[in-house]
Protein backbone atom coordinates (compact mmCIF):
# COMPACT_ATOMS: atom_id res chain seq x y z
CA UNK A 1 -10.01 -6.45 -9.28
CA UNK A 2 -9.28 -9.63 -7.42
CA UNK A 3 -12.26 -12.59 -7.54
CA UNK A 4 -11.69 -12.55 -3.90
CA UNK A 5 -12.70 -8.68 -3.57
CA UNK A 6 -16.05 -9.10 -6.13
CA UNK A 7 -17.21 -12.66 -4.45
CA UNK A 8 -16.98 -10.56 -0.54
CA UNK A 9 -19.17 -7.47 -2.29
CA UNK A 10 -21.44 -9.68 -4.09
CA UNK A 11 -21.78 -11.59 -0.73
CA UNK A 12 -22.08 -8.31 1.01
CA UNK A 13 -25.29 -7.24 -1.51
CA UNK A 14 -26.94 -10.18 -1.20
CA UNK A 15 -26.63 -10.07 2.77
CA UNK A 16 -27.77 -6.43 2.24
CA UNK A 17 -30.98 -7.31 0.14
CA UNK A 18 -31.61 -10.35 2.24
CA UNK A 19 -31.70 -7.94 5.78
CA UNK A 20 -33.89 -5.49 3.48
CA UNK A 21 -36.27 -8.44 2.60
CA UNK A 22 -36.09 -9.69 6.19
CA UNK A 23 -37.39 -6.33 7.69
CA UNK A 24 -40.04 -5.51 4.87
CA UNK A 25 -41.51 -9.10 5.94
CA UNK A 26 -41.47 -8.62 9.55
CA UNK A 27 -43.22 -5.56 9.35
CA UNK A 28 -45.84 -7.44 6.74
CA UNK A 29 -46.14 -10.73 8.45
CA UNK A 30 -43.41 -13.36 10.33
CA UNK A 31 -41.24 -15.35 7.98
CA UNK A 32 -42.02 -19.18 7.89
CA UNK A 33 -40.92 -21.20 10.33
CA UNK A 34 -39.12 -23.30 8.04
CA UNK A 35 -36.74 -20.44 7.17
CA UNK A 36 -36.36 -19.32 10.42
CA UNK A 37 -35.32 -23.38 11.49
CA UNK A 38 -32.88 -23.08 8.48
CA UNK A 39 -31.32 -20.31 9.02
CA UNK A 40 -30.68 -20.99 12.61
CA UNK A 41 -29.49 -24.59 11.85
CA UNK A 42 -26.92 -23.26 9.44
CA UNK A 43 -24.80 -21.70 11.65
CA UNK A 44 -25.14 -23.96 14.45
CA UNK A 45 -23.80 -26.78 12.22
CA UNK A 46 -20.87 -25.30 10.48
C-alpha cells in the first residue's frame, strides 16, 4: 500500500475519534474555549 493511502486513513481515524470525542464532550460539558479559538484559528490562517 502506498504511504500516501495509510497517512489519508490514519488522518481519516483520527478525524473520526476526534468528532467521537467532540460529541461525547458536548453532551458532558462545552470544550474549552481555548480549543475552540484554536481550532477556528487554524483554518482561518492556512
Amino acid at each position: 500500500m502506498a504511504p500516501e493511502a495509510a497517512e489519508d486513513r490514519s488522518a481519516s481515524d483520527v478525524f473520526r475519534d476526534a468528532w467521537s470525542a467532540l460529541e461525547s464532550c458536548d453532551e458532558s460539558s462545552p470544550p474549552p474555549q481555548a480549543e475552540s479559538s484554536s481550532m477556528r484559528t487554524r483554518p482561518t490562517r492556512r
